[in-house]
ModelCIF file with pLDDT and N, C-alpha, C, O atoms, coordinates in Angstrom:
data_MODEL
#
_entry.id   MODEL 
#
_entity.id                         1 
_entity.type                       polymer 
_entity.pdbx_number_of_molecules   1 
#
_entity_poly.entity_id                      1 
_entity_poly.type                           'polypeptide(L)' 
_entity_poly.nstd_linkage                   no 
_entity_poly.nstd_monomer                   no 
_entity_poly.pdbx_seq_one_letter_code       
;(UNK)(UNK)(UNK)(UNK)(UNK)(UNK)(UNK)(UNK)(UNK)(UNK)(UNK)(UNK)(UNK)(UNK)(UNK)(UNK)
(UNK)(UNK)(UNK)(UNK)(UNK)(UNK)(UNK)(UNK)(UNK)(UNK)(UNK)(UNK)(UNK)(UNK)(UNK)(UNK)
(UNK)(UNK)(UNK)(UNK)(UNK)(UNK)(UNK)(UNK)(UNK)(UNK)(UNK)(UNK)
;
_entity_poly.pdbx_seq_one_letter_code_can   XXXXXXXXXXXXXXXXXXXXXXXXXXXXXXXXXXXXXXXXXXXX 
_entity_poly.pdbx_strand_id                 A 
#
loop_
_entity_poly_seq.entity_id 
_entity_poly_seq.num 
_entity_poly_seq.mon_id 
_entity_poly_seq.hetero 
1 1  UNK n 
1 2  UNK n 
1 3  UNK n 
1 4  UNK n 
1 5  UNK n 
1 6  UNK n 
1 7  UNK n 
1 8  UNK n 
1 9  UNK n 
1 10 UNK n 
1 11 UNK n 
1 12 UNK n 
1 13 UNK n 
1 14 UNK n 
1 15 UNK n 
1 16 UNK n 
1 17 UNK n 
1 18 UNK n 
1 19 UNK n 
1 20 UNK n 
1 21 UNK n 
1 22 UNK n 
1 23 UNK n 
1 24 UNK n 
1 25 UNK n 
1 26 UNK n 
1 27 UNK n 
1 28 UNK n 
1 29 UNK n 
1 30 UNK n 
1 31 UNK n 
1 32 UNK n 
1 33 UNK n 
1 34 UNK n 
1 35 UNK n 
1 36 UNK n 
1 37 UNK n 
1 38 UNK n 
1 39 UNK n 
1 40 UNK n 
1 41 UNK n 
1 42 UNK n 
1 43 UNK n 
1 44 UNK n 
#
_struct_asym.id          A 
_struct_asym.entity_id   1 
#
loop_
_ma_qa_metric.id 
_ma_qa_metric.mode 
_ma_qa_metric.name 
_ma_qa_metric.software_group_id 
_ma_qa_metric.type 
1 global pLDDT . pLDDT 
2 local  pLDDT . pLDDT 
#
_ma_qa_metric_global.metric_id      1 
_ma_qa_metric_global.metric_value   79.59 
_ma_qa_metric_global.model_id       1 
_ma_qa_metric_global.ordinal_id     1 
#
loop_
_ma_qa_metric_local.label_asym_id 
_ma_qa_metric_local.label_comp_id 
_ma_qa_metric_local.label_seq_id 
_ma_qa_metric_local.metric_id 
_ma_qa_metric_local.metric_value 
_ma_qa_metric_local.model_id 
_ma_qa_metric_local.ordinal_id 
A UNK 1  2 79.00 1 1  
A UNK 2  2 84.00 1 2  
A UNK 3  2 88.00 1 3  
A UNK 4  2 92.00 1 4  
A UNK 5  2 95.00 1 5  
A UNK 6  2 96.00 1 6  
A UNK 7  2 95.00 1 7  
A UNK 8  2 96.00 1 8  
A UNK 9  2 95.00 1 9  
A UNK 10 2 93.00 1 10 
A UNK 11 2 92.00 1 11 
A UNK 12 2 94.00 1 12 
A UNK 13 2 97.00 1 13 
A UNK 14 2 98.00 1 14 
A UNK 15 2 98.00 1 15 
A UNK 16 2 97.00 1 16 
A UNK 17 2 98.00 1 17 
A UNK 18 2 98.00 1 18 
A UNK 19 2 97.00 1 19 
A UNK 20 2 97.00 1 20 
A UNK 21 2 95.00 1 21 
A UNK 22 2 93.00 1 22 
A UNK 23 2 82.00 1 23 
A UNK 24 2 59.00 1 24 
A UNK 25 2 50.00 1 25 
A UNK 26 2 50.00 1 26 
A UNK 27 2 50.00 1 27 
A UNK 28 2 49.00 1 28 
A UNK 29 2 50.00 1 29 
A UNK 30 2 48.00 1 30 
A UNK 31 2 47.00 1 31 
A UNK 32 2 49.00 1 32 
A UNK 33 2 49.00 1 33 
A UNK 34 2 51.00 1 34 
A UNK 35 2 50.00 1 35 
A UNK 36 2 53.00 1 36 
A UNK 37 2 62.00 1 37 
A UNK 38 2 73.00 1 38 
A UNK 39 2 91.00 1 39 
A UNK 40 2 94.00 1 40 
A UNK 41 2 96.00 1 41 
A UNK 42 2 95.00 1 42 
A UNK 43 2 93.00 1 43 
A UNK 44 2 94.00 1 44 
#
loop_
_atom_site.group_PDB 
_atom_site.id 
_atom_site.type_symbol 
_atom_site.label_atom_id 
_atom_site.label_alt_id 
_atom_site.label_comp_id 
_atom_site.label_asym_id 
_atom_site.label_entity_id 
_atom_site.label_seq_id 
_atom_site.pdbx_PDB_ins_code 
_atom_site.Cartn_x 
_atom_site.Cartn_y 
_atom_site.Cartn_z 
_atom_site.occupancy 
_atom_site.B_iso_or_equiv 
_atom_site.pdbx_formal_charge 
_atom_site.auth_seq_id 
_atom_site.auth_comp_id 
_atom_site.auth_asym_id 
_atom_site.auth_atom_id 
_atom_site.pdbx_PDB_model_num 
ATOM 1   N N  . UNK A 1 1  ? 29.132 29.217 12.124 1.00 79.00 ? 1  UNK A N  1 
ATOM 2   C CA . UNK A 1 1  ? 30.392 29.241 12.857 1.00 79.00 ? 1  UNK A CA 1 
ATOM 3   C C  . UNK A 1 1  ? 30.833 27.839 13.264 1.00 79.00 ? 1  UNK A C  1 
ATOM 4   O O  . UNK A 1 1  ? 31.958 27.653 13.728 1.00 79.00 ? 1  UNK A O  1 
ATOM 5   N N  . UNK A 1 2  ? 29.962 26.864 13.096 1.00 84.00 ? 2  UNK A N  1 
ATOM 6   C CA . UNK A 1 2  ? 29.809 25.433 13.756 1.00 84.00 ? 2  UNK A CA 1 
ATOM 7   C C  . UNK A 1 2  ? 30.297 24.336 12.850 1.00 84.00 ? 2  UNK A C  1 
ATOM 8   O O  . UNK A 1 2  ? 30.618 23.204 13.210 1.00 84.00 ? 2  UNK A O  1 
ATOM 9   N N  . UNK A 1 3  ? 30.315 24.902 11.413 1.00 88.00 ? 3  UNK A N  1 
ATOM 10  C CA . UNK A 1 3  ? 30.223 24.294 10.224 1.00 88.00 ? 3  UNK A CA 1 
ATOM 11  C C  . UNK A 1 3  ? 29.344 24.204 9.865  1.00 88.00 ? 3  UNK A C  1 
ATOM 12  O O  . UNK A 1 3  ? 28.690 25.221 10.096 1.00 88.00 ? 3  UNK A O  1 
ATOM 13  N N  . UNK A 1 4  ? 28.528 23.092 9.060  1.00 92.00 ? 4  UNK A N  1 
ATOM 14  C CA . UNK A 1 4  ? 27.720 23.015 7.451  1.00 92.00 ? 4  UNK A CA 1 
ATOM 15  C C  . UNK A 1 4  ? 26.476 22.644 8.525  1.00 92.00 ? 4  UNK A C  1 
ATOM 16  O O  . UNK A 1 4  ? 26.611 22.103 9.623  1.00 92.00 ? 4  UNK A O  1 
ATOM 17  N N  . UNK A 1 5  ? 25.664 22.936 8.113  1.00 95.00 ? 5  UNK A N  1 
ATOM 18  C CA . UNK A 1 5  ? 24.393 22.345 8.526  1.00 95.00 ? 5  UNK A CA 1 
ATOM 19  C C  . UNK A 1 5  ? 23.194 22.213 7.569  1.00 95.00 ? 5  UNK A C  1 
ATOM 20  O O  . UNK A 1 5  ? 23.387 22.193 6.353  1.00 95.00 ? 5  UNK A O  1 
ATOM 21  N N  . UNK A 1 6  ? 21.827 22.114 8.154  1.00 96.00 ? 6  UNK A N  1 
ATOM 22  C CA . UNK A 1 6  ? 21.080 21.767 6.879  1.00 96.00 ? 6  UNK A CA 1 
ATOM 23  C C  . UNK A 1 6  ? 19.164 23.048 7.642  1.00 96.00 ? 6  UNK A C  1 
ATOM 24  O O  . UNK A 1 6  ? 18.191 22.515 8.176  1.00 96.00 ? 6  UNK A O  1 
ATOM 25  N N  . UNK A 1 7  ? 19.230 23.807 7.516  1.00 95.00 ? 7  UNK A N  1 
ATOM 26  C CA . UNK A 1 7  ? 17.779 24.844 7.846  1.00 95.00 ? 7  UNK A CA 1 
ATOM 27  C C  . UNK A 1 7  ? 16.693 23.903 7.547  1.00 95.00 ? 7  UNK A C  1 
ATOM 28  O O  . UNK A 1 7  ? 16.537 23.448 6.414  1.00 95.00 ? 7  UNK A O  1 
ATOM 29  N N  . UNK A 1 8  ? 15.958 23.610 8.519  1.00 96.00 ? 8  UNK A N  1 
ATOM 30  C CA . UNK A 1 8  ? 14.451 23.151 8.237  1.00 96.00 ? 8  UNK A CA 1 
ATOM 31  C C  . UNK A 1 8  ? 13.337 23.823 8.308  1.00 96.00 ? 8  UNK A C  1 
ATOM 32  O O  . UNK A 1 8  ? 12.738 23.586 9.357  1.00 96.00 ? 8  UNK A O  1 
ATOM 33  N N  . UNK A 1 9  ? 12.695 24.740 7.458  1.00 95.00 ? 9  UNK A N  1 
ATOM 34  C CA . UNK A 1 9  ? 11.357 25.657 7.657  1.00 95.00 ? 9  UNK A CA 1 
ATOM 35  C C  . UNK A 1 9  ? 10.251 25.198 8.107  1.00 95.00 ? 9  UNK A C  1 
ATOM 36  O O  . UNK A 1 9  ? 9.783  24.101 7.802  1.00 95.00 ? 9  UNK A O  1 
ATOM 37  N N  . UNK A 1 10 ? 9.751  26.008 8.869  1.00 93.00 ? 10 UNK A N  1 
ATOM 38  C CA . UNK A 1 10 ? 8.619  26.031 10.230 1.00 93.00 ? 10 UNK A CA 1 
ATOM 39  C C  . UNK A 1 10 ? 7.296  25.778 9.095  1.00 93.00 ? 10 UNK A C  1 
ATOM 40  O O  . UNK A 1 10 ? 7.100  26.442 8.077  1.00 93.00 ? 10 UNK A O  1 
ATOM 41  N N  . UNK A 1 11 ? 6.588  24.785 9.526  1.00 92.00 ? 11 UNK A N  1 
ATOM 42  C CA . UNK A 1 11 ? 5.323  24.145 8.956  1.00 92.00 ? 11 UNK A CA 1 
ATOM 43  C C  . UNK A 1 11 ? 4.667  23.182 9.354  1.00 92.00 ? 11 UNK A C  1 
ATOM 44  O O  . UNK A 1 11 ? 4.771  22.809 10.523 1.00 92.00 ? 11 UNK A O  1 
ATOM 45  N N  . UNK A 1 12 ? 3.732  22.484 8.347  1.00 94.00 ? 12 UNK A N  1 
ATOM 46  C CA . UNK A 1 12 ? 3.440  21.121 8.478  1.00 94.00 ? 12 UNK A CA 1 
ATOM 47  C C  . UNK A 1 12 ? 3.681  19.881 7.494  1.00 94.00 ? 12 UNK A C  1 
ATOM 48  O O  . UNK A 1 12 ? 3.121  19.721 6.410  1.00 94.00 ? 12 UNK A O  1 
ATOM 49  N N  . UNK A 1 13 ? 4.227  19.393 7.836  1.00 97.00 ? 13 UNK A N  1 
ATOM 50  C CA . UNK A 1 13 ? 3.542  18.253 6.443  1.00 97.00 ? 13 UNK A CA 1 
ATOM 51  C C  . UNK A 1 13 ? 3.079  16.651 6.789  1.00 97.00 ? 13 UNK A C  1 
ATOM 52  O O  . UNK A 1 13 ? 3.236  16.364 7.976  1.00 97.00 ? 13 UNK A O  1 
ATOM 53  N N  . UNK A 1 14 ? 2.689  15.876 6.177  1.00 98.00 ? 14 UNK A N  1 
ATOM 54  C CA . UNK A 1 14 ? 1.758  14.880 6.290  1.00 98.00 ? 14 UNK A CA 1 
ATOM 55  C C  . UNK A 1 14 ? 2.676  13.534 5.811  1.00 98.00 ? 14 UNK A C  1 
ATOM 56  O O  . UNK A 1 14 ? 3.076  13.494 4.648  1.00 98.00 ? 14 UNK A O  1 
ATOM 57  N N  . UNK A 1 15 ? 2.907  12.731 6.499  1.00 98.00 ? 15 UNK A N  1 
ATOM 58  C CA . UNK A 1 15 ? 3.506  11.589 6.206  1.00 98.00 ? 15 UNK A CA 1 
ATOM 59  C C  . UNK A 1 15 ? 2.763  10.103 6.251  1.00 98.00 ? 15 UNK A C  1 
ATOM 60  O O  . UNK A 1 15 ? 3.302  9.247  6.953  1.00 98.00 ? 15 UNK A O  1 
ATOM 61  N N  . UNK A 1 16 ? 1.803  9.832  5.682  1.00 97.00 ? 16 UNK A N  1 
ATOM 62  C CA . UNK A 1 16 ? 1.417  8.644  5.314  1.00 97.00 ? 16 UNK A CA 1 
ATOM 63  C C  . UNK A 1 16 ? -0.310 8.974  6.382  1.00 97.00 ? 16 UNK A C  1 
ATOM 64  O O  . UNK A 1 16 ? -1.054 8.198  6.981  1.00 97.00 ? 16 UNK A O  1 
ATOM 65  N N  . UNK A 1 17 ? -0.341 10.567 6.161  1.00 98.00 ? 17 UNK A N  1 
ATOM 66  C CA . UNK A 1 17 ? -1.640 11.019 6.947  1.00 98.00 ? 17 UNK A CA 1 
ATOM 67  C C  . UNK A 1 17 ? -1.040 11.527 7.964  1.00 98.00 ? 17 UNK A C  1 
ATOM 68  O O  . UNK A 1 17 ? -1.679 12.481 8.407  1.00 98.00 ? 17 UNK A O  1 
ATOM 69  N N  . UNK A 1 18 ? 0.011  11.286 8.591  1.00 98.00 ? 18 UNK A N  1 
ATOM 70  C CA . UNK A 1 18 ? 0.620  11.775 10.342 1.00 98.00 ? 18 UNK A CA 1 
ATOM 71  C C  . UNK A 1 18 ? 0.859  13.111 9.877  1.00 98.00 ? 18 UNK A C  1 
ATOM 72  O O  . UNK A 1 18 ? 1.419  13.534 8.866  1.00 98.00 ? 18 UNK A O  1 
ATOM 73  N N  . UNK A 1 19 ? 0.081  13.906 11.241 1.00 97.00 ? 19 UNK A N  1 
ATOM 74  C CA . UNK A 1 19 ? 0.827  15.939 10.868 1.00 97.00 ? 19 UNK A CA 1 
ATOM 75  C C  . UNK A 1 19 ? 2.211  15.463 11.797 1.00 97.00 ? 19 UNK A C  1 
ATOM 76  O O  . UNK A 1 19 ? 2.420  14.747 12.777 1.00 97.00 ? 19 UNK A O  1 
ATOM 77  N N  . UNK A 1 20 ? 2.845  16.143 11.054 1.00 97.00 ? 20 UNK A N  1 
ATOM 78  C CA . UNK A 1 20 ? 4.427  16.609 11.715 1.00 97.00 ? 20 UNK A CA 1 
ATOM 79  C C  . UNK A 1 20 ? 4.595  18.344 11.632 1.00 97.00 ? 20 UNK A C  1 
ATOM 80  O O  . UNK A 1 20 ? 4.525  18.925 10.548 1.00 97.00 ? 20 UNK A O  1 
ATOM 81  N N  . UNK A 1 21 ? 4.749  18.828 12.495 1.00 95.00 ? 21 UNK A N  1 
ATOM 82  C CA . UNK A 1 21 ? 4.889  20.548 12.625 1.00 95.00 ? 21 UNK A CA 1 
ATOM 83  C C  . UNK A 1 21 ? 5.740  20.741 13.109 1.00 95.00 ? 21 UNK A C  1 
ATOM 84  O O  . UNK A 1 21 ? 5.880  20.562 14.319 1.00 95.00 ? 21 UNK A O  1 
ATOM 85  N N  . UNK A 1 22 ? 6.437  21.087 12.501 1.00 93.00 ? 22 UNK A N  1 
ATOM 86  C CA . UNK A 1 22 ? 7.629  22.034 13.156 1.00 93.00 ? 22 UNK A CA 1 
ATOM 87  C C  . UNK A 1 22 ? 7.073  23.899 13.327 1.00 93.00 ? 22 UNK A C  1 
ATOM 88  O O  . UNK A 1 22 ? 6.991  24.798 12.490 1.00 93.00 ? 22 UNK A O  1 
ATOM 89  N N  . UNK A 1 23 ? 6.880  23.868 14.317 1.00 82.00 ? 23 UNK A N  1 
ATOM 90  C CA . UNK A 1 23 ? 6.384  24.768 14.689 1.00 82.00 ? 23 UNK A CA 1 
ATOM 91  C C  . UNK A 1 23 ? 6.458  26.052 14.114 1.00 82.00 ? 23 UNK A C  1 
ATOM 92  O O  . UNK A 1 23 ? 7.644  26.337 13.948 1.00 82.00 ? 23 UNK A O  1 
ATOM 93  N N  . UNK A 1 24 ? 5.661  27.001 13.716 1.00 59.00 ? 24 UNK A N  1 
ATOM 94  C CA . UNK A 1 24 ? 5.467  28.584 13.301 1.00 59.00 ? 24 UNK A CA 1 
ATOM 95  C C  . UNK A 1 24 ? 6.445  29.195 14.448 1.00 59.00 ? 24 UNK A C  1 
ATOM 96  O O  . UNK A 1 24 ? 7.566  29.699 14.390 1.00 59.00 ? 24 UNK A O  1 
ATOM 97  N N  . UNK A 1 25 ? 5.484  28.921 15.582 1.00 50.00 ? 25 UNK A N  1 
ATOM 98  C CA . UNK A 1 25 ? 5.697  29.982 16.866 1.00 50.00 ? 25 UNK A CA 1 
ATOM 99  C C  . UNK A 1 25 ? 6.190  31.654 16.510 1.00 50.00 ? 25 UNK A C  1 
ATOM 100 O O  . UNK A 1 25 ? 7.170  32.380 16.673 1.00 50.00 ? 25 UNK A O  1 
ATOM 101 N N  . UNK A 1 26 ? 4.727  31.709 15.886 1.00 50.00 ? 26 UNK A N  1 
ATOM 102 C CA . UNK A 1 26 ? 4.424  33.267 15.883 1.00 50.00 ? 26 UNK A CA 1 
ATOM 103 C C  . UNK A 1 26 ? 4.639  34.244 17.153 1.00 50.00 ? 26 UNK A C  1 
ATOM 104 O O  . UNK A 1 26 ? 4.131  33.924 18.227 1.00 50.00 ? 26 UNK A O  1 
ATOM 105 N N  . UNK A 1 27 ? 5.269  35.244 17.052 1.00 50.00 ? 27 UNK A N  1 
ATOM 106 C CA . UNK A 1 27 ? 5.658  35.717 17.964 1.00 50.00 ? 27 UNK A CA 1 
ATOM 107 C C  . UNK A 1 27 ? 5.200  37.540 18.080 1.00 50.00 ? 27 UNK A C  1 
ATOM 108 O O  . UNK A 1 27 ? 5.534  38.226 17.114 1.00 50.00 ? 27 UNK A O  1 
ATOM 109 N N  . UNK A 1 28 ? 4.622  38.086 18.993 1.00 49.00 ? 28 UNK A N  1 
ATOM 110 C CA . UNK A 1 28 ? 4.271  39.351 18.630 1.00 49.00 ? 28 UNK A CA 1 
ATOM 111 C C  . UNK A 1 28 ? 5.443  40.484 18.763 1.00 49.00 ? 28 UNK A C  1 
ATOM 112 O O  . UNK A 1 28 ? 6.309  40.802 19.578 1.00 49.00 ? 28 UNK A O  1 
ATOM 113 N N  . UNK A 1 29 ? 4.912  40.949 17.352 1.00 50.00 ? 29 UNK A N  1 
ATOM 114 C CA . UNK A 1 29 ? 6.205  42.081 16.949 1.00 50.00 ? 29 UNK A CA 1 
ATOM 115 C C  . UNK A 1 29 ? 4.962  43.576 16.709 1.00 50.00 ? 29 UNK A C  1 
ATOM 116 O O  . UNK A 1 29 ? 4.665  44.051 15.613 1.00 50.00 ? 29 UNK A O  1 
ATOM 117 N N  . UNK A 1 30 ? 4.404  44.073 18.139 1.00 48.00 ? 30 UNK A N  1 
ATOM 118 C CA . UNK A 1 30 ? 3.607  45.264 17.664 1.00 48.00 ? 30 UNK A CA 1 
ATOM 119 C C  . UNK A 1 30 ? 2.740  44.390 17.319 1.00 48.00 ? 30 UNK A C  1 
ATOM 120 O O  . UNK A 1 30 ? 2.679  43.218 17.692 1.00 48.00 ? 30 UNK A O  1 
ATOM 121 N N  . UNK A 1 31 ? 1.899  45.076 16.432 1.00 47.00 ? 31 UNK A N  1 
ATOM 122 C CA . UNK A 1 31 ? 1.008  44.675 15.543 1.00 47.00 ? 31 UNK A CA 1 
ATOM 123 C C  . UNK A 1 31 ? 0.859  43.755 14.806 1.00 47.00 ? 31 UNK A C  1 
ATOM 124 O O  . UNK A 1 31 ? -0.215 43.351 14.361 1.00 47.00 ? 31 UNK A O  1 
ATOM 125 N N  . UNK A 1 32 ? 2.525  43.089 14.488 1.00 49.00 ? 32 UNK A N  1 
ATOM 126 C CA . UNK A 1 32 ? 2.360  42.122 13.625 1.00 49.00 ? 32 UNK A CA 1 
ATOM 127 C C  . UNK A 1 32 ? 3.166  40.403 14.010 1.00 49.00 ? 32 UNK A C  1 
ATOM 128 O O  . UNK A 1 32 ? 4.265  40.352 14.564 1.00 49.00 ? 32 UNK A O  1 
ATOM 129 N N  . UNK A 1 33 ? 2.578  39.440 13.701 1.00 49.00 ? 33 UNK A N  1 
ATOM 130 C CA . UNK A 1 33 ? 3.107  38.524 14.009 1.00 49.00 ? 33 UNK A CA 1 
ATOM 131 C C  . UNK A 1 33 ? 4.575  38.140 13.014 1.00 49.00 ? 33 UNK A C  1 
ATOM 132 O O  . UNK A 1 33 ? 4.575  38.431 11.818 1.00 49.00 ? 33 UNK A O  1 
ATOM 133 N N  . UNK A 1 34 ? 5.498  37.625 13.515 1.00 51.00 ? 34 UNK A N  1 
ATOM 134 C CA . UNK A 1 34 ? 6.598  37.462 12.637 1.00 51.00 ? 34 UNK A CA 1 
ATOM 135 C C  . UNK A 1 34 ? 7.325  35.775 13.194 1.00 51.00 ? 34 UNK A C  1 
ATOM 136 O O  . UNK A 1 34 ? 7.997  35.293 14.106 1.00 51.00 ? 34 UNK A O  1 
ATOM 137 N N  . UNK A 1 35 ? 6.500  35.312 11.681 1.00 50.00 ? 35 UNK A N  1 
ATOM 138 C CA . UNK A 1 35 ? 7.489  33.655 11.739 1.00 50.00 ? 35 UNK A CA 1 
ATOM 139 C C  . UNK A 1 35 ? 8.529  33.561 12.508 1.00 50.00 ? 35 UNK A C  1 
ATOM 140 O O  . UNK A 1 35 ? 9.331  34.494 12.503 1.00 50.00 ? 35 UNK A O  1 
ATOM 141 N N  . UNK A 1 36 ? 8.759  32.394 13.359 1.00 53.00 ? 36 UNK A N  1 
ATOM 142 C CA . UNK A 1 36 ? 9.700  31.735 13.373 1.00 53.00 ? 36 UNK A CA 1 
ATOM 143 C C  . UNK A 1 36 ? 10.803 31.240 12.520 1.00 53.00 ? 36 UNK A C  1 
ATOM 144 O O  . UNK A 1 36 ? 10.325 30.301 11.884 1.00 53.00 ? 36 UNK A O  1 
ATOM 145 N N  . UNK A 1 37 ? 11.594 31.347 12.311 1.00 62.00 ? 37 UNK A N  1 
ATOM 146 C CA . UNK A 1 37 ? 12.698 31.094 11.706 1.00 62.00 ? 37 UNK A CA 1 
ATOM 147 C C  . UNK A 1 37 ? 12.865 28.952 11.730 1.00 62.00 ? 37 UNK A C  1 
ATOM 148 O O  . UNK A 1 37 ? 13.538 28.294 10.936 1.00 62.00 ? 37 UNK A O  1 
ATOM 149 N N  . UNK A 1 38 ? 12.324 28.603 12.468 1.00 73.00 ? 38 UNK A N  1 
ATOM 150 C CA . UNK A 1 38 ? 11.934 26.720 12.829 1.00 73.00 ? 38 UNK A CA 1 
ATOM 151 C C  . UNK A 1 38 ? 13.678 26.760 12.905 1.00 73.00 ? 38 UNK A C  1 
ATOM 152 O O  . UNK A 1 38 ? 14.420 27.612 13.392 1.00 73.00 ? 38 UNK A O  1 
ATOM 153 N N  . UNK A 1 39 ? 13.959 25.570 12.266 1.00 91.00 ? 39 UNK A N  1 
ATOM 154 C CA . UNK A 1 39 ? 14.980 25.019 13.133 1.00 91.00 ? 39 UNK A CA 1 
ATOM 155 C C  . UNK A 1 39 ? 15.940 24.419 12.301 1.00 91.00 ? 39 UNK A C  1 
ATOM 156 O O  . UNK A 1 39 ? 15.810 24.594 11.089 1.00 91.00 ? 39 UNK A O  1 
ATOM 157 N N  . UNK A 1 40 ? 17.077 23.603 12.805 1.00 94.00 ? 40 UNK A N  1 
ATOM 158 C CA . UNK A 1 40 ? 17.942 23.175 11.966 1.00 94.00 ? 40 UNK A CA 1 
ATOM 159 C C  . UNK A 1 40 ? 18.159 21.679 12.509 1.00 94.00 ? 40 UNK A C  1 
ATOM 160 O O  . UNK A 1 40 ? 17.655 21.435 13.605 1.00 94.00 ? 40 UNK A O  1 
ATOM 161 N N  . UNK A 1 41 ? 18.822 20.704 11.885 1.00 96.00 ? 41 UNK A N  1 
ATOM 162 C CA . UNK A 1 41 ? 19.112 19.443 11.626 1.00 96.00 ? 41 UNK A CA 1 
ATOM 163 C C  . UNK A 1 41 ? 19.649 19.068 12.797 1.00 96.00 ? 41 UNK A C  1 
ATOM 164 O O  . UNK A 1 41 ? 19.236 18.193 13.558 1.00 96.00 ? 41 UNK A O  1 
ATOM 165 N N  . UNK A 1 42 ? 21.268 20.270 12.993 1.00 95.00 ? 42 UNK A N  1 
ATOM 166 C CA . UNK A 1 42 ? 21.481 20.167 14.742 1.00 95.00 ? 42 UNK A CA 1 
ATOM 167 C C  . UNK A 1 42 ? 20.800 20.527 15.955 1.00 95.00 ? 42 UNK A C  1 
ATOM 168 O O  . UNK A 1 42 ? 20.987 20.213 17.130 1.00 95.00 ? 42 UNK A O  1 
ATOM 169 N N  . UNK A 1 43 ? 19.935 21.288 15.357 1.00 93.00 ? 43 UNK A N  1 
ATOM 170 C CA . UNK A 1 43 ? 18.713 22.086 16.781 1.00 93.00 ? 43 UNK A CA 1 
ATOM 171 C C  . UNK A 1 43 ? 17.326 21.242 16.934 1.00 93.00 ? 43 UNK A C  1 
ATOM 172 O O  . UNK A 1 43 ? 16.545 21.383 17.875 1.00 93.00 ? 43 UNK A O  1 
ATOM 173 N N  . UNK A 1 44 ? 17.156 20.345 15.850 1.00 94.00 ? 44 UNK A N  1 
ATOM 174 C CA . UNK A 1 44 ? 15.877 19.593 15.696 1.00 94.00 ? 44 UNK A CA 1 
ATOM 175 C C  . UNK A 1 44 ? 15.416 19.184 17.374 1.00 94.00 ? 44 UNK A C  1 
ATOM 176 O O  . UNK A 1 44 ? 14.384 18.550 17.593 1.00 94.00 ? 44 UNK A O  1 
#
C-alpha cells in the first residue's frame, strides 16, 4: 500500500565469518512452531 519495497527472509548468513540473523522468531501456533515472516528493507 506504501509502494515498492524489497522482503528480506528470516535466517542467518556469514559475512567475512560475522553471523548476521535476522531473526526466525518462532512463534507457538498449538503444536506447531510457525516462521516468522523477518522483515523488509523499510522495517529492517
Amino acid at each position: 500500500a506504501e509502494g515498492k519495497d524489497l522482503s528480506i527472509s528470516p535466517g542467518r548468513y556469514y559475512v567475512d565469518g560475522i553471523l548476521c540473523e535476522n531473526e526466525v522468531a518462532l512463534q507457538e501456533n498449538g503444536l506447531e512452531l510457525v516462521p516468522h515472516s523477518g522483515c523488509t528493507y523499510f522495517t529492517q
